[in-house]
C-alpha atoms as a PDB file:
ATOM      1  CA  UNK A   1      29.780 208.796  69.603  1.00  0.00           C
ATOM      2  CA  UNK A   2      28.399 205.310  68.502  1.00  0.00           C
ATOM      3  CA  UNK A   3      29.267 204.414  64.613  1.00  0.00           C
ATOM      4  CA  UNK A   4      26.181 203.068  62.958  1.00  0.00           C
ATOM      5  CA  UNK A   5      26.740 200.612  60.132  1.00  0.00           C
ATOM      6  CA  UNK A   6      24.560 202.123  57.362  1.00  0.00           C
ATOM      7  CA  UNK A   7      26.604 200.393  54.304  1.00  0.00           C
ATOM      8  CA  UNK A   8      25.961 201.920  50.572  1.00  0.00           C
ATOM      9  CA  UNK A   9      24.441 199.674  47.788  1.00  0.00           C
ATOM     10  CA  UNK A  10      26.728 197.564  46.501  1.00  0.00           C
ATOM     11  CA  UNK A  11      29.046 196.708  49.230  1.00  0.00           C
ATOM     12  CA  UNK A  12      27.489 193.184  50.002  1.00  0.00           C
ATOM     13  CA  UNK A  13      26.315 192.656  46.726  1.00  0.00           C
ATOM     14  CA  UNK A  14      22.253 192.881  47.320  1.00  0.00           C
ATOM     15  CA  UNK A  15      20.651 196.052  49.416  1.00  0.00           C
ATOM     16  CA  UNK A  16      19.857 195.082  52.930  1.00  0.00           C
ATOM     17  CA  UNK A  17      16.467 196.028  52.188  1.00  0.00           C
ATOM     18  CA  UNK A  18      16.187 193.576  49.446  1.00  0.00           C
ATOM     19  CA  UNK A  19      17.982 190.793  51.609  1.00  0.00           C
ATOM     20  CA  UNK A  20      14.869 191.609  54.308  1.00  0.00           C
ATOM     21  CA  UNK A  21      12.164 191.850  51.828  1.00  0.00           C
ATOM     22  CA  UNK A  22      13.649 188.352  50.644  1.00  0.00           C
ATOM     23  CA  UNK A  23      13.363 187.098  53.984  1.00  0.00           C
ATOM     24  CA  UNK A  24       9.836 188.405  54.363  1.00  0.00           C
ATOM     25  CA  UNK A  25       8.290 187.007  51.684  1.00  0.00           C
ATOM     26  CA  UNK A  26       9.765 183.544  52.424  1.00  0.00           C
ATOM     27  CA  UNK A  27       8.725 183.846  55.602  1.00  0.00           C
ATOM     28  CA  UNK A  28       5.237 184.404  54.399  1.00  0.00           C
ATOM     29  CA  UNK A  29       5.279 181.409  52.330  1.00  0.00           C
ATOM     30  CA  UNK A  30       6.416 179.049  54.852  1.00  0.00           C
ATOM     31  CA  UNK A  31       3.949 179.921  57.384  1.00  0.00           C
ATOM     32  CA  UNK A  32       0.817 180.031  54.964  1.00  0.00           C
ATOM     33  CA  UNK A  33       2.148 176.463  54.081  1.00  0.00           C
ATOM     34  CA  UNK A  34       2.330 175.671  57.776  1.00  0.00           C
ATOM     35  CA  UNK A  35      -0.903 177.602  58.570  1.00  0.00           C
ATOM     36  CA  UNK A  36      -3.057 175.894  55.699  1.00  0.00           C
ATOM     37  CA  UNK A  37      -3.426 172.535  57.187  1.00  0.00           C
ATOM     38  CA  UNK A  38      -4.887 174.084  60.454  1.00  0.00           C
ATOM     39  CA  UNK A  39      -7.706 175.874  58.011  1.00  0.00           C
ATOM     40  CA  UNK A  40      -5.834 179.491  59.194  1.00  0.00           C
ATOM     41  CA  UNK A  41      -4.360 181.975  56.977  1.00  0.00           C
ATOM     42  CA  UNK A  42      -1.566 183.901  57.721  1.00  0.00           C
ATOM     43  CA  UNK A  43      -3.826 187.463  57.752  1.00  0.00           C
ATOM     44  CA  UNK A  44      -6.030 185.166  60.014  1.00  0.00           C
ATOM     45  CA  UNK A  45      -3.527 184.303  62.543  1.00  0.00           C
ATOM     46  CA  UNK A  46      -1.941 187.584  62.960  1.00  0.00           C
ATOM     47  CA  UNK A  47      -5.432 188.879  64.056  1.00  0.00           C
ATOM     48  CA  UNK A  48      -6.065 186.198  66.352  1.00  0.00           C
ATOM     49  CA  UNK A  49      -2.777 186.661  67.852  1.00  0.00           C
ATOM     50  CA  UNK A  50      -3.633 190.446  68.478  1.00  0.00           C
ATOM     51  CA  UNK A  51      -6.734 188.832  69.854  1.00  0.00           C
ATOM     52  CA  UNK A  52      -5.158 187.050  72.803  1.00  0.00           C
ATOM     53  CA  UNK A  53      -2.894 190.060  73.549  1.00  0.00           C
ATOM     54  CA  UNK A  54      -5.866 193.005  73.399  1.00  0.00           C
ATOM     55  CA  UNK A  55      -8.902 191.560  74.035  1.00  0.00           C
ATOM     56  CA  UNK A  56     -11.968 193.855  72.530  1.00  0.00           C
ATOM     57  CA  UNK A  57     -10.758 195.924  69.725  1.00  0.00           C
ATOM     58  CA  UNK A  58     -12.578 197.114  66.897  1.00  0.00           C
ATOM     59  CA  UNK A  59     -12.250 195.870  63.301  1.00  0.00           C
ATOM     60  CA  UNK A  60     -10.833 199.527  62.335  1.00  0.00           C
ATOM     61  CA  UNK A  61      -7.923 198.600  65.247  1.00  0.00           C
ATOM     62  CA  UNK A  62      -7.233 195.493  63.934  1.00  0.00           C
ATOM     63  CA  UNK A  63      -6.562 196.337  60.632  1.00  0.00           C
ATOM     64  CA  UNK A  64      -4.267 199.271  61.645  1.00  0.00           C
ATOM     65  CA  UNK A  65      -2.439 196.136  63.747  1.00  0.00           C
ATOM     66  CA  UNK A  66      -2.411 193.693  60.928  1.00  0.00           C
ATOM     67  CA  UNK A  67      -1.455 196.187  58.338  1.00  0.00           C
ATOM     68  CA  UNK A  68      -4.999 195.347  55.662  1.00  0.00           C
ATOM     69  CA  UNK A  69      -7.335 197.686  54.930  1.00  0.00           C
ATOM     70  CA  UNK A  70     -10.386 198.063  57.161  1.00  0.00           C
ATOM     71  CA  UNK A  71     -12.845 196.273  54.557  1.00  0.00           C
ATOM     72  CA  UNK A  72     -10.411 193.294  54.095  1.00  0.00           C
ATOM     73  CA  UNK A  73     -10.293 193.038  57.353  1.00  0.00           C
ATOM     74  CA  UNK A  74     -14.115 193.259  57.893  1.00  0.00           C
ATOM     75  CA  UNK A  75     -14.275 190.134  55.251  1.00  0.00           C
ATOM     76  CA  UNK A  76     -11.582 188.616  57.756  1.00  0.00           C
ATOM     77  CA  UNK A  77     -13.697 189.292  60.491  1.00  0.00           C
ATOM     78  CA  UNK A  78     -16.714 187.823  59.461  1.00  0.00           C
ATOM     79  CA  UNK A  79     -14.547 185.055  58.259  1.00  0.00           C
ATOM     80  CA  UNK A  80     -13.369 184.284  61.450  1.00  0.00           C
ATOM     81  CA  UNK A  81     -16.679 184.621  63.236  1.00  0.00           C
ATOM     82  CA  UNK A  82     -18.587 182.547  60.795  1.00  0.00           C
ATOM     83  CA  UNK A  83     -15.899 180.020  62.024  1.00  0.00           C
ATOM     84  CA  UNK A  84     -16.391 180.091  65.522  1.00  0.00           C
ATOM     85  CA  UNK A  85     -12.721 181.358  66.143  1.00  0.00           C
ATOM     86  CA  UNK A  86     -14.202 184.745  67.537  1.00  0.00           C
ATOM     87  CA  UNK A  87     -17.328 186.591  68.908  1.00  0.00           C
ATOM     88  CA  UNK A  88     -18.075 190.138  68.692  1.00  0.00           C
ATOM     89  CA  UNK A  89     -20.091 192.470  70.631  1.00  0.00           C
ATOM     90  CA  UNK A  90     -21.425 195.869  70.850  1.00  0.00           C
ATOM     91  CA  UNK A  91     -18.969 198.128  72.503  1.00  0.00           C
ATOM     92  CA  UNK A  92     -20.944 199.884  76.082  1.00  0.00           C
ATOM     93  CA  UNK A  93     -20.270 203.160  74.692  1.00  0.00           C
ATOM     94  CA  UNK A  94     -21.304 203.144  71.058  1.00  0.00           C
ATOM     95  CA  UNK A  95     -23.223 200.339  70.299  1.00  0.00           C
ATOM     96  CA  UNK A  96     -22.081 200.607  66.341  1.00  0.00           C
ATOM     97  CA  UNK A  97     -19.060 199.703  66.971  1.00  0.00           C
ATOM     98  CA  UNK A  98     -18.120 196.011  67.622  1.00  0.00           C
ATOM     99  CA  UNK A  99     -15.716 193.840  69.109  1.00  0.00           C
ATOM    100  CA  UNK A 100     -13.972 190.996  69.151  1.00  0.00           C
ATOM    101  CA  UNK A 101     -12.711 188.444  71.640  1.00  0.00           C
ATOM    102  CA  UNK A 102     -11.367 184.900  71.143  1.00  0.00           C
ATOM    103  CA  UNK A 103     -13.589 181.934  71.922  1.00  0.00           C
ATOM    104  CA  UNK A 104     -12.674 178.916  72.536  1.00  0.00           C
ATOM    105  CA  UNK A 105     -12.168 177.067  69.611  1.00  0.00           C
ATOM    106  CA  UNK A 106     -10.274 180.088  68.387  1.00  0.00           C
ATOM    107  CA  UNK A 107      -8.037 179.710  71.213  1.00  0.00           C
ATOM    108  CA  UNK A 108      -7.364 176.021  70.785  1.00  0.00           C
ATOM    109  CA  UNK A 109      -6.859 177.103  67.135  1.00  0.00           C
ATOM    110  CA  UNK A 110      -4.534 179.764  68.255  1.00  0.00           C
ATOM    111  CA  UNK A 111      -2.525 177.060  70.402  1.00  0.00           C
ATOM    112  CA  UNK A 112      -2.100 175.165  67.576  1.00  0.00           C
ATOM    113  CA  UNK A 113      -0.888 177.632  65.139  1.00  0.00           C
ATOM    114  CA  UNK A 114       1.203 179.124  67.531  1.00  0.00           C
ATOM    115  CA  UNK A 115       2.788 175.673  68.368  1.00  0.00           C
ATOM    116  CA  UNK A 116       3.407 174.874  63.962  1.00  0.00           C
ATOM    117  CA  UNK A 117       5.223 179.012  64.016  1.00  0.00           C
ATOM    118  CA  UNK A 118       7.044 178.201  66.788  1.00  0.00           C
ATOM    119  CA  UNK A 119       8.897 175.341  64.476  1.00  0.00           C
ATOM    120  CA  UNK A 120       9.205 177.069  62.024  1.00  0.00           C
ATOM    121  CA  UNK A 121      10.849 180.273  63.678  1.00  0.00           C
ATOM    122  CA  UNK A 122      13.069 177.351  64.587  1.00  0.00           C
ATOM    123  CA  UNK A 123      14.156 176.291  61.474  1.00  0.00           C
ATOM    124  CA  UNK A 124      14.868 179.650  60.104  1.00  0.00           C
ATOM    125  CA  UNK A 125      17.108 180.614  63.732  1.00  0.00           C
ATOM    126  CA  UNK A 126      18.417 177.278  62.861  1.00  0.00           C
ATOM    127  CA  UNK A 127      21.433 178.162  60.925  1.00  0.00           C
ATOM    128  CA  UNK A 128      22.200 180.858  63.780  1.00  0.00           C
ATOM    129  CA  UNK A 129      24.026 180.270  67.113  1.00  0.00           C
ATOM    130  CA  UNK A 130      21.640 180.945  70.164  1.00  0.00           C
ATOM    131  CA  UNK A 131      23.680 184.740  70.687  1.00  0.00           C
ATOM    132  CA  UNK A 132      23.562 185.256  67.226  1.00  0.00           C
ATOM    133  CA  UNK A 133      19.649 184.887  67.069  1.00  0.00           C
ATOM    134  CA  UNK A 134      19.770 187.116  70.329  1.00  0.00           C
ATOM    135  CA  UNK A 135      21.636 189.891  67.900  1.00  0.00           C
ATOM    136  CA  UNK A 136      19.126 189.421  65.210  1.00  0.00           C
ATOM    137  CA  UNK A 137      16.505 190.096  67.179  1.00  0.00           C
ATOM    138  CA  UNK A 138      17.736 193.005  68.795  1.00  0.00           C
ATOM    139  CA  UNK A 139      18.709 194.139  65.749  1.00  0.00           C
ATOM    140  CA  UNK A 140      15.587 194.000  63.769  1.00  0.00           C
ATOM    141  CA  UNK A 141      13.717 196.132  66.764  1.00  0.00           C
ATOM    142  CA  UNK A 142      16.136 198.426  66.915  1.00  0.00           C
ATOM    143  CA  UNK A 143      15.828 198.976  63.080  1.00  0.00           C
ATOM    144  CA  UNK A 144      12.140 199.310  63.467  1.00  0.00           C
ATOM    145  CA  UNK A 145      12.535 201.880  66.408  1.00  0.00           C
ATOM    146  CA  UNK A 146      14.473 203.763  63.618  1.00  0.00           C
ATOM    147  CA  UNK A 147      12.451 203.890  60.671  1.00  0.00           C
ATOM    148  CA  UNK A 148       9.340 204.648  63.550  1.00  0.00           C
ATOM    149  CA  UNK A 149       9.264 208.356  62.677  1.00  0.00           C
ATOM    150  CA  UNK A 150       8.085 209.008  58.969  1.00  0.00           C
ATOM    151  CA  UNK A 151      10.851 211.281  57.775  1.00  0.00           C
ATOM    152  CA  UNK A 152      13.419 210.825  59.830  1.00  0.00           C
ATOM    153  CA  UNK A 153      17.177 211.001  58.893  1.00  0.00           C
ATOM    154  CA  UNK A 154      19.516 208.799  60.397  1.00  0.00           C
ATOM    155  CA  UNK A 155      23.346 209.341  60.309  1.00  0.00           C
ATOM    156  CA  UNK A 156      24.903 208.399  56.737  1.00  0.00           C
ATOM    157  CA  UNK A 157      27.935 206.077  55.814  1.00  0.00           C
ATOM    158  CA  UNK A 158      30.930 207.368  55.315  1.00  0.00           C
ATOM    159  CA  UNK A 159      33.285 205.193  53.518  1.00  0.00           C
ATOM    160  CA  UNK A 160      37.201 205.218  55.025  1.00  0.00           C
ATOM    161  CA  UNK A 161      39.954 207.511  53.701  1.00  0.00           C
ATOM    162  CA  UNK A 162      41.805 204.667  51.992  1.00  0.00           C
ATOM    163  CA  UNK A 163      45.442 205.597  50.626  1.00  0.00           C
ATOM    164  CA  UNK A 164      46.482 204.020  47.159  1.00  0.00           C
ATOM    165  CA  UNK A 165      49.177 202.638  49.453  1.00  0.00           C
ATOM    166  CA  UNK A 166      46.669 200.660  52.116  1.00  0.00           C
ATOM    167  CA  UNK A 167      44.477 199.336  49.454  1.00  0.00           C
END
């Protein structure tokens, strides 16, 4: 049987959830500030890096992908197409739906972005060893295979039997 180390509140001082919330939002901020110059937002280049993985998808599938709701993401949209970083296109089968590729100034914008997160994935790894990023990662999708299913209980932490005499 593998232990899991679910630790109660309190025993590093802050709840892991808060240290990870922490880390998101100054994630956030350093790549909107890195983003910015390029004329990207961050809601921006999370679409367009959907965009070079899946190719044609609706704005309804990218904002279930980029986590907005479907008429931010239709402002986003036209946002980006008014910009020349994608086209759309009537889908063959229902002609009311469109969707959206790349073109290619969005790719060289892409490139570009991808090139300013890569440094700064960089500098936050930077104060971990190369195994110890390897951990982290591994880590962080094995916590989001986890919390996957809505509902789902995972095992709870049970705090040693610790004798007056060992403490």
């Amino acid at each position: 049987m593998t232990e899991h180390a679910v630790l109660p509140t309190g025993q590093r001082g802050q709840r892991l959830t808060y240290l990870v919330k922490r880390l998101e939002m100054a994630e956030r901020a350093r790549m909107e500030e890195v983003l910015r110059p390029l004329g990207v937002t961050l809601h921006q280049y999370t679409a367009l890096s959907i965009l070079e993985r899946r190719e044609g998808l609706s704005s309804a599938q990218l904002a279930r992908r980029t986590y907005v709701t479907p008429q931010a993401m239709h402002q986003l949209v036209a946002s980006m197409e008014r910009d020349g970083l994608i086209r759309r296109r009537p889908d063959e089968a229902n002609r009311r739906i469109l969707r959206a590729w790349l073109t290619e100034r969005g790719a060289e914008v892409l490139r570009a972005c991808h090139h300013v997160v890569d440094d700064l994935e960089a500098r936050m790894l930077s104060a971990l060893t190369l195994a110890e990023a390897a951990v982290f990662e591994r880590a962080l999708e094995q916590c989001l295979a986890a919390l996957a299913t809505p509902g789902a209980k995972g095992p709870r932490f049970e705090p040693p039997d610790i004798s007056a005499d060992e403490a």
